[in-house]
Protein backbone atom coordinates (compact mmCIF):
# COMPACT_ATOMS: atom_id res chain seq x y z
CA UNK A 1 -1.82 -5.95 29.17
CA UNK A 2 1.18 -6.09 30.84
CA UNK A 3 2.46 -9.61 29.33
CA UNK A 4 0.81 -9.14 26.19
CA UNK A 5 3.46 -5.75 25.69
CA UNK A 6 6.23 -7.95 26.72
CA UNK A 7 5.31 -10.85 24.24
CA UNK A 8 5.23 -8.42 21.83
CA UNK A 9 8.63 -6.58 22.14
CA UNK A 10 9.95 -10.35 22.51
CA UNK A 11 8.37 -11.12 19.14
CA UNK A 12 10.58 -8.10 17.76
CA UNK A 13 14.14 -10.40 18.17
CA UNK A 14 12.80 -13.65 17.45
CA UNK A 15 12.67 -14.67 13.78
CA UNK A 16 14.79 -12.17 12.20
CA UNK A 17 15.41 -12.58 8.59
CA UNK A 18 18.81 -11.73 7.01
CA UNK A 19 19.73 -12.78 3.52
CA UNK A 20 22.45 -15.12 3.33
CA UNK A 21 24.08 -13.07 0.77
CA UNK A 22 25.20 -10.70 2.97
CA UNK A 23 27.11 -13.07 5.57
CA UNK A 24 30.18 -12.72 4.33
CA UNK A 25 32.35 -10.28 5.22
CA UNK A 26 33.00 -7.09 2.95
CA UNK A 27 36.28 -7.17 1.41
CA UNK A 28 38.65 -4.03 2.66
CA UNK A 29 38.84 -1.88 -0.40
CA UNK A 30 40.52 1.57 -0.46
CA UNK A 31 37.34 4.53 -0.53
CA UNK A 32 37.73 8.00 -1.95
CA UNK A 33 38.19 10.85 -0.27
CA UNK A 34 34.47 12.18 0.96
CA UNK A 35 35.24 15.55 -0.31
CA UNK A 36 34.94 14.41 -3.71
CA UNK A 37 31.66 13.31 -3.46
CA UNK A 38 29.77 14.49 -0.32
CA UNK A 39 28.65 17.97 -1.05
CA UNK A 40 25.17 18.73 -1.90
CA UNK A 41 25.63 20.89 -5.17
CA UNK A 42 21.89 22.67 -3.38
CA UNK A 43 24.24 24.22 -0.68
CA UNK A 44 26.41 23.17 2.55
CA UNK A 45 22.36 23.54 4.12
CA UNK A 46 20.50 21.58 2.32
CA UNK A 47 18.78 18.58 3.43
CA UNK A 48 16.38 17.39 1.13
CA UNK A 49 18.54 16.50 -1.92
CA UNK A 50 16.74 15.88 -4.90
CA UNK A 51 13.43 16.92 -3.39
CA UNK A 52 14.72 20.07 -5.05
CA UNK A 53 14.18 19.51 -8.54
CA UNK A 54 10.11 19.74 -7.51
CA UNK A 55 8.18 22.85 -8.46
CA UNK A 56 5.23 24.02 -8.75
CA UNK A 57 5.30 23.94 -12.16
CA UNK A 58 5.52 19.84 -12.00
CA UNK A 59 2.80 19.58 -10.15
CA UNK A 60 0.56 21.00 -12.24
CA UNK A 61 2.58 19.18 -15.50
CA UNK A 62 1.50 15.96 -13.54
CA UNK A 63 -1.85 17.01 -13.09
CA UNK A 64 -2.30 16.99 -16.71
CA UNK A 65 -1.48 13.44 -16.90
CA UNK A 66 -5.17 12.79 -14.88
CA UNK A 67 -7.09 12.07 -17.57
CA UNK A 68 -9.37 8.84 -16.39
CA UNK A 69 -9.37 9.88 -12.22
CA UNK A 70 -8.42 6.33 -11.89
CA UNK A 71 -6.83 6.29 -8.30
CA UNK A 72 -3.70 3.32 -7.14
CA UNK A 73 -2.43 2.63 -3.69
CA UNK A 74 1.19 1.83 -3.96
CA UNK A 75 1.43 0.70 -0.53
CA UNK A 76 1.86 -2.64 0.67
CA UNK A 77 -0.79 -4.13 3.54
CA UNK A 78 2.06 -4.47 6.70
CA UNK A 79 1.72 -6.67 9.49
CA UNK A 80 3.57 -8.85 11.78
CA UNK A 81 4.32 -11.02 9.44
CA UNK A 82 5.38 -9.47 6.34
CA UNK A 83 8.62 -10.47 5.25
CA UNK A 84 11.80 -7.63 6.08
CA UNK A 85 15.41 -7.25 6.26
CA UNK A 86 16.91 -8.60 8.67
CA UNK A 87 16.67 -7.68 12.50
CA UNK A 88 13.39 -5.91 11.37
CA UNK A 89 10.16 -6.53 12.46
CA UNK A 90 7.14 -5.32 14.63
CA UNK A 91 4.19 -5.51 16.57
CA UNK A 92 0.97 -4.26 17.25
CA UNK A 93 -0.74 -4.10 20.44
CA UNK A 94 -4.43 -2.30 20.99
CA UNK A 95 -5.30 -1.32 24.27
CA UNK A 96 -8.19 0.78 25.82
CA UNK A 97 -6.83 3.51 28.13
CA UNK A 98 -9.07 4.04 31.40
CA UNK A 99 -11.39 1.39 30.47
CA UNK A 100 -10.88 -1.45 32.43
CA UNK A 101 -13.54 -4.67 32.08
CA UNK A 102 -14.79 -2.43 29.03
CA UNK A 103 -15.85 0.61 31.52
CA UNK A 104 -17.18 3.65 29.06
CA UNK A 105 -16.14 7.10 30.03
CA UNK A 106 -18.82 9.80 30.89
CA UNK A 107 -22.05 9.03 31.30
CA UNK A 108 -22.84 8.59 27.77
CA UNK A 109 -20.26 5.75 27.99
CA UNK A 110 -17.81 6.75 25.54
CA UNK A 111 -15.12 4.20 24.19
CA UNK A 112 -12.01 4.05 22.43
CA UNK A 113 -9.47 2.22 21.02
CA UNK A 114 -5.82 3.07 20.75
CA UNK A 115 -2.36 1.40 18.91
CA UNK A 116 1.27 1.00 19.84
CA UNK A 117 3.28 0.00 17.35
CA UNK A 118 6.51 -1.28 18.29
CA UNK A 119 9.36 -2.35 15.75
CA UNK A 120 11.04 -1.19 13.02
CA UNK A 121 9.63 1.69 10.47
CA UNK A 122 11.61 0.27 7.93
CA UNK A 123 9.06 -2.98 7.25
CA UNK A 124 6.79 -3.04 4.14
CA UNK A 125 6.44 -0.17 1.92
CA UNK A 126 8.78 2.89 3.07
CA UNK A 127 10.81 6.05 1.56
CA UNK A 128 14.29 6.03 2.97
CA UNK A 129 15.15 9.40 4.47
CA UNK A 130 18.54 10.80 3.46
CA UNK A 131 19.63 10.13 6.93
CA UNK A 132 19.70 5.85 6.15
CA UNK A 133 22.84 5.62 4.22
CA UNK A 134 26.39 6.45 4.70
CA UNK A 135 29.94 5.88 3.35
CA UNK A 136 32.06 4.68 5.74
CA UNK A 137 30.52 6.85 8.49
CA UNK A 138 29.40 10.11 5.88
CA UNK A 139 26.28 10.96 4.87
CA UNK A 140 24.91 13.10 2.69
CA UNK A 141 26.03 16.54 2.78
CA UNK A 142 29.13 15.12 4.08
CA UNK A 143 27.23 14.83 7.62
CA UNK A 144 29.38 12.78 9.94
CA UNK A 145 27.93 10.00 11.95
CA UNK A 146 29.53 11.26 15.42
CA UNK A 147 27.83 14.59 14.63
CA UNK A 148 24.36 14.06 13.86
CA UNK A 149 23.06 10.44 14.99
CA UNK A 150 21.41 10.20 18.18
CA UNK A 151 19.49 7.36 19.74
CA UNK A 152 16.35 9.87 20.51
CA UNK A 153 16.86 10.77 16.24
CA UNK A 154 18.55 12.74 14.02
CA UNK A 155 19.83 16.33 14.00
CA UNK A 156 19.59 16.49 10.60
CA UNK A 157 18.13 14.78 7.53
CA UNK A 158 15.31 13.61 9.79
CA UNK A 159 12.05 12.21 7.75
CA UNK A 160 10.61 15.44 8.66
CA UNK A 161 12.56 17.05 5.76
CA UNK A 162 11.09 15.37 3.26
CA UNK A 163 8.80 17.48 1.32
CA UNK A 164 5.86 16.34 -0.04
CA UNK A 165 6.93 14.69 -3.45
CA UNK A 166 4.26 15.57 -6.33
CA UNK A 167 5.30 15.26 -9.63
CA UNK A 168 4.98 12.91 -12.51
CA UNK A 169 5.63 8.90 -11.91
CA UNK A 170 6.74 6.22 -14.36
CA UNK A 171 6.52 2.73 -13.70
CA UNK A 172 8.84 0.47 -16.17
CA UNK A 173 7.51 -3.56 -16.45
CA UNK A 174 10.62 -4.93 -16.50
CA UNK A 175 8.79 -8.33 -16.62
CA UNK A 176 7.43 -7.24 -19.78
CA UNK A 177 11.62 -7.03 -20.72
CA UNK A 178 12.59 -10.11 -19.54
CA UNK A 179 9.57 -12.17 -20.61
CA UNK A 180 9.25 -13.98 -17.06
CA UNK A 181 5.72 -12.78 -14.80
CA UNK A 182 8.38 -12.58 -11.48
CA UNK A 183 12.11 -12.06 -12.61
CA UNK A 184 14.84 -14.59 -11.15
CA UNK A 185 16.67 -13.12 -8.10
CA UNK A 186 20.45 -11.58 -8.96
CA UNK A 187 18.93 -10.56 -11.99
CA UNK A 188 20.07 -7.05 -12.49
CA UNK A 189 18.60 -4.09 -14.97
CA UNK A 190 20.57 -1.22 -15.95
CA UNK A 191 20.99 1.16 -18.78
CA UNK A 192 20.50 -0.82 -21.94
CA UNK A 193 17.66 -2.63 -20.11
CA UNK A 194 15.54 0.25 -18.45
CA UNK A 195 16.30 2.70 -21.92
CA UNK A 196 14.94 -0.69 -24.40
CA UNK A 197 12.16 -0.87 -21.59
CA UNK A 198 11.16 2.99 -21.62
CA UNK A 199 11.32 2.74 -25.50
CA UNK A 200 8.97 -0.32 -25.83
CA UNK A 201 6.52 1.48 -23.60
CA UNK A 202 6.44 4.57 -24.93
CA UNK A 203 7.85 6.64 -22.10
CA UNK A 204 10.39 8.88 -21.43
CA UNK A 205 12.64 9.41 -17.79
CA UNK A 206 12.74 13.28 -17.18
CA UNK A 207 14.05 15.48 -14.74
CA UNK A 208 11.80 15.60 -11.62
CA UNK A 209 10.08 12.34 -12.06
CA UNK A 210 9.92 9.32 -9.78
CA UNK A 211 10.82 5.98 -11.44
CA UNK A 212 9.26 2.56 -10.13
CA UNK A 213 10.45 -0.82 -11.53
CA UNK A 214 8.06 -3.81 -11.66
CA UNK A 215 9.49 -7.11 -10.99
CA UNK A 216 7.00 -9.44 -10.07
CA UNK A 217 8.67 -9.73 -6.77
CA UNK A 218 5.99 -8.41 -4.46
CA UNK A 219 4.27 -11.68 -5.43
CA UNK A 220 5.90 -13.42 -3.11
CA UNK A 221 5.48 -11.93 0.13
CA UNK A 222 3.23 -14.04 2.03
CA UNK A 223 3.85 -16.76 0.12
CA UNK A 224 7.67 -17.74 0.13
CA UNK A 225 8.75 -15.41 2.92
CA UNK A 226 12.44 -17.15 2.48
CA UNK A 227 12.85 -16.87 -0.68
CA UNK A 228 11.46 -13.30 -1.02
CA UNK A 229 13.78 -11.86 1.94
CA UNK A 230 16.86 -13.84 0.82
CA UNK A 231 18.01 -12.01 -2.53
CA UNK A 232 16.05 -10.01 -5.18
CA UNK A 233 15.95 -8.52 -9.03
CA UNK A 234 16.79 -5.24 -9.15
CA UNK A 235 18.76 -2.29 -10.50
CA UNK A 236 22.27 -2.16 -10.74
CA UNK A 237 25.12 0.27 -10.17
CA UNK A 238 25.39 1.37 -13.82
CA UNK A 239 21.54 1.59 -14.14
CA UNK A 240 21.31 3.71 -10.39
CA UNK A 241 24.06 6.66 -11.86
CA UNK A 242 21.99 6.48 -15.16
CA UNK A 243 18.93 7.62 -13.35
CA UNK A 244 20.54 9.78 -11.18
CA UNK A 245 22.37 11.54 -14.39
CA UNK A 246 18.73 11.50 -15.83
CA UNK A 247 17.68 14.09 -12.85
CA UNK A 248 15.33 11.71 -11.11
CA UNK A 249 13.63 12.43 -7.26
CA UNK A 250 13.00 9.12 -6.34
CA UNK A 251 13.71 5.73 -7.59
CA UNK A 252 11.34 2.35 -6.25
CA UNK A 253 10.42 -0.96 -6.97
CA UNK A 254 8.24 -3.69 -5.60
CA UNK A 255 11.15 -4.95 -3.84
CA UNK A 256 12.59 -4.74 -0.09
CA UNK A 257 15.64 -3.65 -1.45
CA UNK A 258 15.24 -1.75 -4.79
CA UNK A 259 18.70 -2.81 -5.93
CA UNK A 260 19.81 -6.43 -7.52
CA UNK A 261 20.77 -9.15 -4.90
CA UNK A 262 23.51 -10.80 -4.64
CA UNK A 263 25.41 -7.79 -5.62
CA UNK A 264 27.11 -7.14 -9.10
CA UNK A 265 29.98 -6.90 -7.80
CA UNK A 266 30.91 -9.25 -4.16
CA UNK A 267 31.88 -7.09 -1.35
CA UNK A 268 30.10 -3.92 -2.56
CA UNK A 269 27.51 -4.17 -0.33
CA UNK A 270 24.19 -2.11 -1.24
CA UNK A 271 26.36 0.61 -3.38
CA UNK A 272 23.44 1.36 -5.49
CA UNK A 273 21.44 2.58 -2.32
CA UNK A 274 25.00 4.47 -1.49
CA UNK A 275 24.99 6.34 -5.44
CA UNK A 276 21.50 7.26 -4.96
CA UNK A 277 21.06 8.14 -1.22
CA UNK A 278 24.58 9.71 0.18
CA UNK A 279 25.93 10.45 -3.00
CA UNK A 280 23.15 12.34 -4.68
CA UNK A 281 20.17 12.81 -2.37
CA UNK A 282 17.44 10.91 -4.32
CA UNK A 283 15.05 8.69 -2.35
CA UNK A 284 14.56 5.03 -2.49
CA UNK A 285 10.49 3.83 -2.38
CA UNK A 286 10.88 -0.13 -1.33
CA UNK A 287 8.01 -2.49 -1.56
CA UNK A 288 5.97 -0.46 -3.85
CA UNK A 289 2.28 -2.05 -5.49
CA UNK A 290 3.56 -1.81 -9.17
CA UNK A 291 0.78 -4.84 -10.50
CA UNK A 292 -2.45 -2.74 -11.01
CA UNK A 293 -0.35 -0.14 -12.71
CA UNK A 294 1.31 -2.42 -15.31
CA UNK A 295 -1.71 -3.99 -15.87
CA UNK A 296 -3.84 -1.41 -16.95
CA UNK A 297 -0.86 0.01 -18.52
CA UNK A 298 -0.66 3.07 -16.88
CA UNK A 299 3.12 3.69 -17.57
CA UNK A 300 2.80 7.65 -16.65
CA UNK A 301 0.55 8.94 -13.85
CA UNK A 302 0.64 11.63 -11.30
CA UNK A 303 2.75 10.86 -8.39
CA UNK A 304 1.63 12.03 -4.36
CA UNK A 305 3.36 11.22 -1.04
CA UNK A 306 3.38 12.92 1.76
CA UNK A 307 5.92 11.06 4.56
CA UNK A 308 5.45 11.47 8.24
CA UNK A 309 6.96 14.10 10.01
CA UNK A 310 8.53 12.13 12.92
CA UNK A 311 11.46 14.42 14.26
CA UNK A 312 14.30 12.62 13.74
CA UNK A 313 13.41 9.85 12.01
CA UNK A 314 14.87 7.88 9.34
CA UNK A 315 12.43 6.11 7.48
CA UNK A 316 8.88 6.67 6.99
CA UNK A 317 5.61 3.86 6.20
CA UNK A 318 4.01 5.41 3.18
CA UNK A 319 1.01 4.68 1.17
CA UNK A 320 1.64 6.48 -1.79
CA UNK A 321 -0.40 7.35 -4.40
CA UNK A 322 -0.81 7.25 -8.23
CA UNK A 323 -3.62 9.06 -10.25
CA UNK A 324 -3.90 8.55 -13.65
């Protein structure tokens, strides 16, 4: 057991994948003032962002939209193997405590089987916590990184904070928009694209809703790991403030990144994950299943998650769900 643990935490350095579009060094650039951006407009406490705009009364609005009891996972299958942003990756090991050479316990000969994961919680489908992205050093809530990052977790905008996100989903085919089954990588969908997308489909983006994009991208995973890791479709800094003015919780694609790669703009290195996250507290969903949804056309659904309260923690593995 005790070279199979050390094989696998070796595992978790060798092979890391990190896109070549990010290389290059980020080009100094003068930043404004946190102050004018930093404050939660929920209070100088508040740590879940837009997690605020849920109610009640959402819940049961998306409960209406259950008409069929039709239920989709929108998590990814994860394993040692699946494709991730570079140094991340993980391992599994399975062990049997107090049962060596497959000794029971009792004499009814109980046995069990436990897991260790080890690695990164930011591989394969994931909600990033508020506590993932900064601006130069300031979070959101205008959190310093000297004053709440730890190495044994956060102080504050820990996963744990998260509250359990119910409320109605919409998932926009923007293959459908582009007329390609999996979109070219660097290409980038903002307002014009998502509001001719929303229109063609029917749907509406309201306040409280979580908004998934379907690229086509998800396809690849497994099957060109390099070219799936190394740039992606996605939306753009325009099209991220759109959303965000449109009241949205949570914003997701069936991406690793969510947001267009290379970048719109060179230097500005993930600034869409920076409007949503930092900025205005709304979460990012990466690697979401968007293929079942599109094609049974289920454009509007009920939307359940429920992250892991882990103290501290950053990111969570979900497996969320849509009902329709």
């Amino acid at each position: 057991m005790r070279t199979t643990l050390v094989r696998a935490v070796l595992a978790l350095t060798a092979g890391a994948l990190l896109p070549a579009t990010l290389a290059a060094p980020a080009l100094a650039q003068s930043l404004p003032d946190p102050e004018s951006w930093c404050h939660s407009k929920w209070g100088a406490e508040d740590e879940i962002g837009a997690g605020n705009l849920l109610t009640p009364e959402l819940a049961m609005e998306a409960a209406k939209l259950v008409t069929t009891g039709k239920v989709y996972s929108l998590g990814a299958e994860t394993n040692s193997k699946t494709p991730a942003f570079g140094p991340r990756s993980w391992a599994l090991v399975i062990n049997q405590p107090s049962q060596v050479g497959g000794a029971g316990l009792g004499q009814n000969k109980m046995n069990y089987n436990d897991d260790i994961y080890m690695g990164y919680v930011g591989t394969g489908s994931q909600i990033d916590g508020l506590g993932h992205i900064g601006i130069d050093n300031v979070y959101y809530n205008c959190h310093k990184n000297t004053d709440f990052v730890g190495a044994d977790g956060l102080k504050v905008l820990g996963i744990e904070t998260v509250p359990n996100i119910v409320t109605r989903g919409i998932v926009l085919d923007m293959t459908a928009h582009f007329g390609k089954d999996v979109l070219d990588e660097g290409t980038a969908f903002n307002t014009a694209e998502i509001e001719a997308q929303a229109a063609k489909q029917g749907v509406e983006i309201r306040e409280g809703d979580v908004v998934l994009f379907h690229t086509g991208w998800l396809s690849l995973s497994g099957v060109d790991n390099a070219r799936y890791i190394a740039a992606e479709p996605g939306l753009g800094v325009e099209g991220a403030q759109y959303l965000v003015d449109k009241g949205v919780v949570a914003v997701g694609a069936d991406t690793w990144g969510l947001e267009v790669i290379p970048f719109e703009e060179e230097g500005q290195v993930f600034e869409v994950h920076q409007i949503l996250i930092p900025k205005n507290g709304v979460y990012i969903l990466e690697n979401m299943v968007t293929d079942q949804l599109v094609a049974d056309e289920a454009w509007e659904f009920m939307f359940v998650l429920g992250a892991s309260k882990f103290t501290g923690g950053v990111q969570a593995i979900i497996n969320p769900t849509a009902i329709r």
